[in-house]
Structure formats: C-alpha cells, structure tokens
N, C-alpha and C. Protein backbone atom coordinates (compact mmCIF):
# COMPACT_ATOMS: atom_id res chain seq x y z
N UNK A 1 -78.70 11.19 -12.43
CA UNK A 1 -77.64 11.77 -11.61
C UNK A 1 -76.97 10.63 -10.84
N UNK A 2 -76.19 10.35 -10.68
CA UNK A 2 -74.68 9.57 -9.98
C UNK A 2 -75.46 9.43 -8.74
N UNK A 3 -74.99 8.56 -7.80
CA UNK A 3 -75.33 8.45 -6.51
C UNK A 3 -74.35 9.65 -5.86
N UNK A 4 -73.18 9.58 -6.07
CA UNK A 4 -72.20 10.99 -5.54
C UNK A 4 -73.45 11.82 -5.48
N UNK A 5 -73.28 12.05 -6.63
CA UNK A 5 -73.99 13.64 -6.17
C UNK A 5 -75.40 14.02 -6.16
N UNK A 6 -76.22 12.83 -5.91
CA UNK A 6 -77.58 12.96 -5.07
C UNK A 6 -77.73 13.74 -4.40
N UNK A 7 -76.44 13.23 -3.00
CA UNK A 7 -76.10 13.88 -1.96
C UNK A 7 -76.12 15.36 -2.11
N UNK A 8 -75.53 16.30 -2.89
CA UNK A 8 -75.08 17.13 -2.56
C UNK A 8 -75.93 18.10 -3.87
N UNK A 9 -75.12 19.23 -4.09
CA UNK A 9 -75.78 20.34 -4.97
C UNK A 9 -74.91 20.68 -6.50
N UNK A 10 -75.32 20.87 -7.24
CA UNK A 10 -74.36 20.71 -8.10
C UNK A 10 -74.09 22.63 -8.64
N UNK A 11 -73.22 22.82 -9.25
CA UNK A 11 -72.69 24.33 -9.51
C UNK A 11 -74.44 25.07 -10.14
N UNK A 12 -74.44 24.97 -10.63
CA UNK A 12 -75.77 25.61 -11.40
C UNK A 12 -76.77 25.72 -10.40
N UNK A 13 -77.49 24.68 -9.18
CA UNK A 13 -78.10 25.01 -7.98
C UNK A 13 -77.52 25.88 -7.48
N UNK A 14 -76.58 26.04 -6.95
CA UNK A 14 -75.57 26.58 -5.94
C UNK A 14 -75.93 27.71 -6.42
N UNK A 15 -75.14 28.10 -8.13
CA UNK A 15 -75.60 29.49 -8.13
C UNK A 15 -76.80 30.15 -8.27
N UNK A 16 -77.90 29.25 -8.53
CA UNK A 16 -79.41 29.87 -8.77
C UNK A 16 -79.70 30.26 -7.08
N UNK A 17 -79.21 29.35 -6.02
CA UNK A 17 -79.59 29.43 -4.64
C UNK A 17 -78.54 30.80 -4.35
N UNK A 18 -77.09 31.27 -4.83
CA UNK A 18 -76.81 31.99 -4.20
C UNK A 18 -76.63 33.63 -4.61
N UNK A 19 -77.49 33.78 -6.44
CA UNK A 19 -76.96 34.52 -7.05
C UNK A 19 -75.81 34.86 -7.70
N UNK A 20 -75.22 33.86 -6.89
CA UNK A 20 -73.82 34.14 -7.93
C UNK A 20 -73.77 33.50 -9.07
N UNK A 21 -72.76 33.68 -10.20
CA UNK A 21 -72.46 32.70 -11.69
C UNK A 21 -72.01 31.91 -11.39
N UNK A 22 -71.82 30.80 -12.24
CA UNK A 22 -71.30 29.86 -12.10
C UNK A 22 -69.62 30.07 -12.02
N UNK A 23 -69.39 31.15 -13.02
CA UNK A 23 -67.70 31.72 -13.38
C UNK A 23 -67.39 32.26 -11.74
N UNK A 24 -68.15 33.03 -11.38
CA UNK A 24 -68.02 33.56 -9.72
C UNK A 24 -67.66 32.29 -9.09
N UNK A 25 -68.42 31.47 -8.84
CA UNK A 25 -68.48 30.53 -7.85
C UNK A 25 -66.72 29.92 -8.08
N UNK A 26 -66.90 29.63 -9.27
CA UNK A 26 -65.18 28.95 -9.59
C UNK A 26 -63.98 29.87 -9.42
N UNK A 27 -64.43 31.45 -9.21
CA UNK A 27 -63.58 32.11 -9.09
C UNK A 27 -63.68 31.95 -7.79
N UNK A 28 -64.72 32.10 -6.51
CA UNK A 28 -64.24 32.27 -5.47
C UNK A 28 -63.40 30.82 -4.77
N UNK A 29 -63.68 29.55 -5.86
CA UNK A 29 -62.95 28.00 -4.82
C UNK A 29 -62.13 28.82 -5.36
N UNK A 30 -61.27 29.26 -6.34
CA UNK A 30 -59.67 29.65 -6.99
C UNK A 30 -59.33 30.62 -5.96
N UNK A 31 -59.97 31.47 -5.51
CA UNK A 31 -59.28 32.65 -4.65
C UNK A 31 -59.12 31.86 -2.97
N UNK A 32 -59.73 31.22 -3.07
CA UNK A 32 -59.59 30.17 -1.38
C UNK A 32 -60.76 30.97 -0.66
N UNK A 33 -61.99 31.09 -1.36
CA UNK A 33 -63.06 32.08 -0.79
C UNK A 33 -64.26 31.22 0.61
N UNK A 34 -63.60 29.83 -0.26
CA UNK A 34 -64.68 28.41 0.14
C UNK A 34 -64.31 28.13 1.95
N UNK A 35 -64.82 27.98 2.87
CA UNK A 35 -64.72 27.73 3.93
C UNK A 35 -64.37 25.89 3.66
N UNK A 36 -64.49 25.57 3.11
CA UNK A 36 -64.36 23.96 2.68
C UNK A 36 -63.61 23.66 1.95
N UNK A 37 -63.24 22.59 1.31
CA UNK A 37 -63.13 22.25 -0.56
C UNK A 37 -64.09 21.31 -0.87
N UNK A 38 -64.40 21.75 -1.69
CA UNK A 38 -65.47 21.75 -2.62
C UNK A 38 -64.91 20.00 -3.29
N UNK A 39 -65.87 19.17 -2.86
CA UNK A 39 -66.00 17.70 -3.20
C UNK A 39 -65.94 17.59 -4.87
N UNK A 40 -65.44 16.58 -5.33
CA UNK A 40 -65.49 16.35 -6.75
C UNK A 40 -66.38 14.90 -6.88
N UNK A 41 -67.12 14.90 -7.92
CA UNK A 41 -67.92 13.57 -8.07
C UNK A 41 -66.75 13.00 -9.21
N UNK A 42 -67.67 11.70 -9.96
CA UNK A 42 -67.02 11.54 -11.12
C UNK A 42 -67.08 12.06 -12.15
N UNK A 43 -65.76 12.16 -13.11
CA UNK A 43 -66.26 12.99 -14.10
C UNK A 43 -65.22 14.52 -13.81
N UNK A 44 -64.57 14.73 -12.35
CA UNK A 44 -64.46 16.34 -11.91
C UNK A 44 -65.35 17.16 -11.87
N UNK A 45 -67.03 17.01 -11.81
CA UNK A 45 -67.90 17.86 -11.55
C UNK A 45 -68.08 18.64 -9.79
N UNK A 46 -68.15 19.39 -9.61
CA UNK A 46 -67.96 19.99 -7.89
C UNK A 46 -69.16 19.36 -7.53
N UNK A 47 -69.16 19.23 -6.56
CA UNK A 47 -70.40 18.68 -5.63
C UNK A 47 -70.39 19.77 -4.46
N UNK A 48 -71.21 20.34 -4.01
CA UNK A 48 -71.78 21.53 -3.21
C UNK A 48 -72.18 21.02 -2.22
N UNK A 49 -71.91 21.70 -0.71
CA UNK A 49 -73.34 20.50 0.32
C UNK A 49 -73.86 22.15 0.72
N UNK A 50 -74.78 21.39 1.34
CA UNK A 50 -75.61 22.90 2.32
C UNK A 50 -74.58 23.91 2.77
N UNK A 51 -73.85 23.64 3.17
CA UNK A 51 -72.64 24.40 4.36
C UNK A 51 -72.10 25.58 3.37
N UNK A 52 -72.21 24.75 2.24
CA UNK A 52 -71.26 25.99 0.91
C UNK A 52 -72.65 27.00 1.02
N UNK A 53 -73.54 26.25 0.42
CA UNK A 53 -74.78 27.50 0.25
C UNK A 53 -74.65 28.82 1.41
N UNK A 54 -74.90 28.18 2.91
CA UNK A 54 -74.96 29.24 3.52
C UNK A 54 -73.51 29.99 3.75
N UNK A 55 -72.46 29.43 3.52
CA UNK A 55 -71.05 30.29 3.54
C UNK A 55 -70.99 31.26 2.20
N UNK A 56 -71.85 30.58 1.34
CA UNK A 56 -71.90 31.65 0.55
C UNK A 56 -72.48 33.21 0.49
N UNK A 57 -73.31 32.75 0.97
CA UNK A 57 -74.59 33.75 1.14
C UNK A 57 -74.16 34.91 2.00
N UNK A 58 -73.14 34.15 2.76
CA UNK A 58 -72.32 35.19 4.13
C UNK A 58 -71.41 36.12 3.12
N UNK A 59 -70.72 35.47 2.10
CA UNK A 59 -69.87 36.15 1.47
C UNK A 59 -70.23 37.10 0.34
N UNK A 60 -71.54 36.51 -0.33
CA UNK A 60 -72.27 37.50 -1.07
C UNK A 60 -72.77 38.79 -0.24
N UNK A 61 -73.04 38.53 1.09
CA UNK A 61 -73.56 40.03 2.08
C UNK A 61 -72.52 40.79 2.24
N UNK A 62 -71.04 40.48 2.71
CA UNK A 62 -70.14 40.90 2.75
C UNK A 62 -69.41 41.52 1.43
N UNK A 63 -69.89 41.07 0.80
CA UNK A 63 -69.12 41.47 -0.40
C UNK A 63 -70.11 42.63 -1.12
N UNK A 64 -71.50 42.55 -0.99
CA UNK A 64 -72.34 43.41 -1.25
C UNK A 64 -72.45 44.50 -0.69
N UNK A 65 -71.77 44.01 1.10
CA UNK A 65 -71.48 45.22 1.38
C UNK A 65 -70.35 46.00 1.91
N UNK A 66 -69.40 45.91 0.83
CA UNK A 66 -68.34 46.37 -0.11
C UNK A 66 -66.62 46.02 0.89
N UNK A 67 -67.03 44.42 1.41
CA UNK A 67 -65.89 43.72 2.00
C UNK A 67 -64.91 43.59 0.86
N UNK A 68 -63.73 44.20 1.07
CA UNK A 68 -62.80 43.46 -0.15
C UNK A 68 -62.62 41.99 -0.53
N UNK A 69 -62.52 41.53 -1.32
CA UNK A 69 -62.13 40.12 -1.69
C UNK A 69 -60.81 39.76 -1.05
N UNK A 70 -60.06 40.50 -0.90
CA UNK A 70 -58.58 39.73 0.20
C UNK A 70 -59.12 39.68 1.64
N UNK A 71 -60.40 40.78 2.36
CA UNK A 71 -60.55 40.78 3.60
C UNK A 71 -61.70 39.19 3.87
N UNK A 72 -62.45 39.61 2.45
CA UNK A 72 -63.58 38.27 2.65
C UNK A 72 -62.28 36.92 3.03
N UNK A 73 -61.15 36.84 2.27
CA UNK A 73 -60.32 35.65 2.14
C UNK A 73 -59.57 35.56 3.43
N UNK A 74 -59.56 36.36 4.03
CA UNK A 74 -58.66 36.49 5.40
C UNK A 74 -59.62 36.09 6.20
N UNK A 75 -60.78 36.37 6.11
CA UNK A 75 -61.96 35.67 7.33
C UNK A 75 -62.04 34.56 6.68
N UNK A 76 -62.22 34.26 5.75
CA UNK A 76 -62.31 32.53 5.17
C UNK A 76 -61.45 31.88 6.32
N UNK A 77 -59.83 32.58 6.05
CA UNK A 77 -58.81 31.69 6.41
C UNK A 77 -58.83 31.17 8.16
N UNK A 78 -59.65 32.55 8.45
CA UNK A 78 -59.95 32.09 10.03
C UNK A 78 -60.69 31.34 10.44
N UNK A 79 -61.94 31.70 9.88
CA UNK A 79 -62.89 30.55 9.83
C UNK A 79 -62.64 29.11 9.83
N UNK A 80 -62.12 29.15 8.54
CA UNK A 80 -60.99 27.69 8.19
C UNK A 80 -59.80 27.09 9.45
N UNK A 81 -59.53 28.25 10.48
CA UNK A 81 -58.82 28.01 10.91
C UNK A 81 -58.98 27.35 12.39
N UNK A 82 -60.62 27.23 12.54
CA UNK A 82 -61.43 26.81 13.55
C UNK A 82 -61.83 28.05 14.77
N UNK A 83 -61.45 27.09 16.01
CA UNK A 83 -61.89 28.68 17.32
C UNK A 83 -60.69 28.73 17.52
N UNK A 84 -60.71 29.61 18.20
CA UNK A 84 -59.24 30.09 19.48
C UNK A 84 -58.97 31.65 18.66
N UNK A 85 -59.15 32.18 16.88
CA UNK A 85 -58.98 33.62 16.52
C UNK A 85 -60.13 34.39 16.77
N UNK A 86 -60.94 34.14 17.39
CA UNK A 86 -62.24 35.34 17.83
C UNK A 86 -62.09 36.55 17.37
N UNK A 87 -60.71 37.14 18.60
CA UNK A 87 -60.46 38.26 18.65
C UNK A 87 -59.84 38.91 16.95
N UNK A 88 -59.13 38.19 16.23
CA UNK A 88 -58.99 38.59 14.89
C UNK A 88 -60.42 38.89 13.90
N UNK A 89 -61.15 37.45 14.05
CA UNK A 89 -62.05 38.02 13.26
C UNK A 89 -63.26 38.86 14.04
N UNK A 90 -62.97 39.50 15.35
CA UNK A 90 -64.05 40.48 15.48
C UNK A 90 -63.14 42.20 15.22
N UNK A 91 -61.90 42.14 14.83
CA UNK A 91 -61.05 43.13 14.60
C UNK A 91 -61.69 43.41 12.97
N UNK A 92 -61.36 42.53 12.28
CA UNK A 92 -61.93 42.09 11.40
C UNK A 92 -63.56 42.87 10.84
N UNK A 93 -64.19 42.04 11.30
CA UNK A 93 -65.54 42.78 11.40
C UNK A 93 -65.82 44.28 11.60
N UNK A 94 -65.03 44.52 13.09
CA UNK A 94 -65.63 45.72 13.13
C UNK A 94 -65.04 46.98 12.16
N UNK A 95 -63.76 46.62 11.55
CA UNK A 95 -63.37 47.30 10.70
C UNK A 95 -64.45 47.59 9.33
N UNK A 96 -64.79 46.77 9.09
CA UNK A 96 -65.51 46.19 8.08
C UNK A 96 -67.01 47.34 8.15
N UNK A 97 -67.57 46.72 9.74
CA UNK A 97 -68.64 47.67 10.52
C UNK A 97 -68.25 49.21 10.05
N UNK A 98 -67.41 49.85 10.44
CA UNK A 98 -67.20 51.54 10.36
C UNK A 98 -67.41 51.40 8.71
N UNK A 99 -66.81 50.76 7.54
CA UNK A 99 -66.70 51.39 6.31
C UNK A 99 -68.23 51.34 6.32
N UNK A 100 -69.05 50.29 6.46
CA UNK A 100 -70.58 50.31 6.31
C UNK A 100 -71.42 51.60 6.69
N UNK A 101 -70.80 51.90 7.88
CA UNK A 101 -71.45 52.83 8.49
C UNK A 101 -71.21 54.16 7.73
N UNK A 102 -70.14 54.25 7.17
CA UNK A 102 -69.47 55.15 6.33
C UNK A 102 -70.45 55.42 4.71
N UNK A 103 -70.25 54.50 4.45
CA UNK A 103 -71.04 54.20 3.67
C UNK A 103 -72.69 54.38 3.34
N UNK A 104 -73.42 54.07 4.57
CA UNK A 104 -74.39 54.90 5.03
C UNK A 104 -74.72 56.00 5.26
N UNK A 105 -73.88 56.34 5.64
CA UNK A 105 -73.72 58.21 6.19
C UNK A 105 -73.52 58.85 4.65
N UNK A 106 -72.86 58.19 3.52
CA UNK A 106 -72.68 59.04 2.58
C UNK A 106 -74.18 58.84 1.79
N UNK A 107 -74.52 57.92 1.70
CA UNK A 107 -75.92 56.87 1.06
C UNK A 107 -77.22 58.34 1.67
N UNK A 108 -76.92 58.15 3.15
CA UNK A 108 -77.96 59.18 3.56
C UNK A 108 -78.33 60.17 3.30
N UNK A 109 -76.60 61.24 2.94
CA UNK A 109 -76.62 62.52 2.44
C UNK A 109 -76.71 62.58 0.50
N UNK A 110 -76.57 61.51 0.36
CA UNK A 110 -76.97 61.53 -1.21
C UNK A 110 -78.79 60.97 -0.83
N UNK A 111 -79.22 60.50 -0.43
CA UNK A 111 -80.42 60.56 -0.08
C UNK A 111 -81.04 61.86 -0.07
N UNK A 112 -80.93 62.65 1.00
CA UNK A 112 -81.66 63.88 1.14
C UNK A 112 -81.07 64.86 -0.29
N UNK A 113 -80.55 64.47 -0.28
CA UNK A 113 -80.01 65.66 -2.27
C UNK A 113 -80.97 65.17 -3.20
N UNK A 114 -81.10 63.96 -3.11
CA UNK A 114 -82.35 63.37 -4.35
C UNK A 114 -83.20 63.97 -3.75
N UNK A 115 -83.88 63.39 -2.51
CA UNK A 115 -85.36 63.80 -2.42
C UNK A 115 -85.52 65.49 -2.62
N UNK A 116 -84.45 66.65 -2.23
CA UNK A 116 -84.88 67.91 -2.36
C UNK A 116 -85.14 68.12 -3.44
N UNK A 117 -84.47 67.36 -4.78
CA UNK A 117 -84.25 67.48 -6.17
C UNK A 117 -85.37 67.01 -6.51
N UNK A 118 -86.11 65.82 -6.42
CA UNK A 118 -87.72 65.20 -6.46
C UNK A 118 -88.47 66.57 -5.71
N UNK A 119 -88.64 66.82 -4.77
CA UNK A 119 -89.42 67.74 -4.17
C UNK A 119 -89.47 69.20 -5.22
N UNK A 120 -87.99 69.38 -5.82
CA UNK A 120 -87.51 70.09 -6.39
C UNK A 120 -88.53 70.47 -8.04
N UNK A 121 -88.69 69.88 -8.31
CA UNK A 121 -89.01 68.73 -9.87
C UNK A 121 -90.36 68.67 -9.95
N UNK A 122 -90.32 68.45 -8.63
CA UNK A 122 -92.42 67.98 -8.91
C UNK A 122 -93.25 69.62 -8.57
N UNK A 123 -92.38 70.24 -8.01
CA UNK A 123 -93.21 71.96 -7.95
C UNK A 123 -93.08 72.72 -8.96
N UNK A 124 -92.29 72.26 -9.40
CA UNK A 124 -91.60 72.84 -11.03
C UNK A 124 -92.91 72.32 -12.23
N UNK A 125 -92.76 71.19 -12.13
CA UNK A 125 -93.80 70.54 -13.11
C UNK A 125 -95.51 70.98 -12.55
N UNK A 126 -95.66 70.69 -11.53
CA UNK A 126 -97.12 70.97 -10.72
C UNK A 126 -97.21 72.55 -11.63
N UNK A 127 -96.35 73.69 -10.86
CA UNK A 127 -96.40 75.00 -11.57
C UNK A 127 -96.89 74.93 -12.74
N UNK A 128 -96.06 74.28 -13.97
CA UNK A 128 -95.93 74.12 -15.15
C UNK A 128 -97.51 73.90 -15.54
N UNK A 129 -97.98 72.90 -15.03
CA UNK A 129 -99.23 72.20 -15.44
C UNK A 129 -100.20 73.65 -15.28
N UNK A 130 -100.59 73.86 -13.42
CA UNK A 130 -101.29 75.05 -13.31
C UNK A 130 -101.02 76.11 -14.37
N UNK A 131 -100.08 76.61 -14.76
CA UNK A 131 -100.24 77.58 -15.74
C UNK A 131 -100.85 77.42 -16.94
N UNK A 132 -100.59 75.90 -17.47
CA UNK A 132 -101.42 75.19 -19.06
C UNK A 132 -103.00 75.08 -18.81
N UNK A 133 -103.14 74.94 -17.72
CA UNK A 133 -104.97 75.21 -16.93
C UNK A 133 -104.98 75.77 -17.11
N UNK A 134 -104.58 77.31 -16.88
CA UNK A 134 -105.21 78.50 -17.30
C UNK A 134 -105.72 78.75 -18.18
C-alpha cells in the first residue's frame, strides 16, 4: 500500500466498517452526502479518514431511520457549513424526530395485531393438538 494511503481507509474498509456498498458510498460523495471531500491517493483511489467513518454511520442511522436523502443532504450542507445554523439544523431534526415517532406509533399498533394473531395461532394449534391426544 502507498504511503498516501497508510494514513487513511480505503473504500472497501469504509464499507465493511459502515455497511454500506461500495456503489452507496460513491453514490453518497456524488449526492454531496460527505461532510468532507473525500482525499484521492495516486492512481484516483478515495482515501477515507476516521471522520468519514463516523459521519457515516450518522447518515446510515438517519437514513435507516427513514431521513430522506435531500434532508440527510441539507444537514450535510450545514454541517459543512460550520456553527452559527444550530437553530436550522435543530428545526431540522426535530422534524425528522415527529416522523420517527410516527413511525413508532404505527410499528407499535402493527405490533399488537401480530402478537394477537401469534396468541391467535398458537390456541388454534394447542386445540388442534389436544384433540389428536384424544
């Protein structure tokens, strides 16, 4: 490996460390997803440092939990944009906060529908069995 990129992480780490593909990862530098830009060694290979890993990881949570890709890119851009937007990206967030919560609340009530349906299922079958005892 190059002295360049000793230093740093190369695409294939990055994505084993962040879950994402490698095609992801190149899609999110293309969408401006990267809080950074992403270093080039020789050759045009990306070079990764720590900072990407954990900005990633922020964006895989967010995105997992079901942040749009233009909203993830709009907090990038703030982020990117240093301090002094607080107040944007906690507008930001908490918007973000209610769909979650939303999201939960529906998660919950499809929750209790399974379990009555399991509860449902297993007295059905239990029955079933007791009667083949007989």
């Amino acid at each position: 490996m190059p002295d360049s990129e000793a230093s740093g992480l190369t695409i294939g780490q990055v994505s084993e460390r962040t879950g994402l593909s490698v095609h992801a990862l190149r899609f999110y530098e293309r969408e401006g997803i990267l809080a950074h830009p992403v270093r080039r060694a020789a050759g045009g290979r990306r070079v990764y440092a720590e900072r990407d890993v954990e900005w990633l990881s922020v964006c895989v949570v967010l995105r997992a939990s079901g942040m749009p890709l233009p909203d993830i890119r709009a907090y990038t851009d703030l982020v990117r944009q240093g301090p002094g937007n607080e107040e944007q990206r906690l507008v930001l967030m908490r918007r973000h906060q209610e769909r979650v919560l939303e999201q939960m609340a529906r998660l919950s009530e499809s929750y209790d529908l399974i379990s009555y349906k399991v509860r449902l299922y297993e007295d059905v079958v239990e029955q079933a069995g007791e009667a083949h005892a007989c």
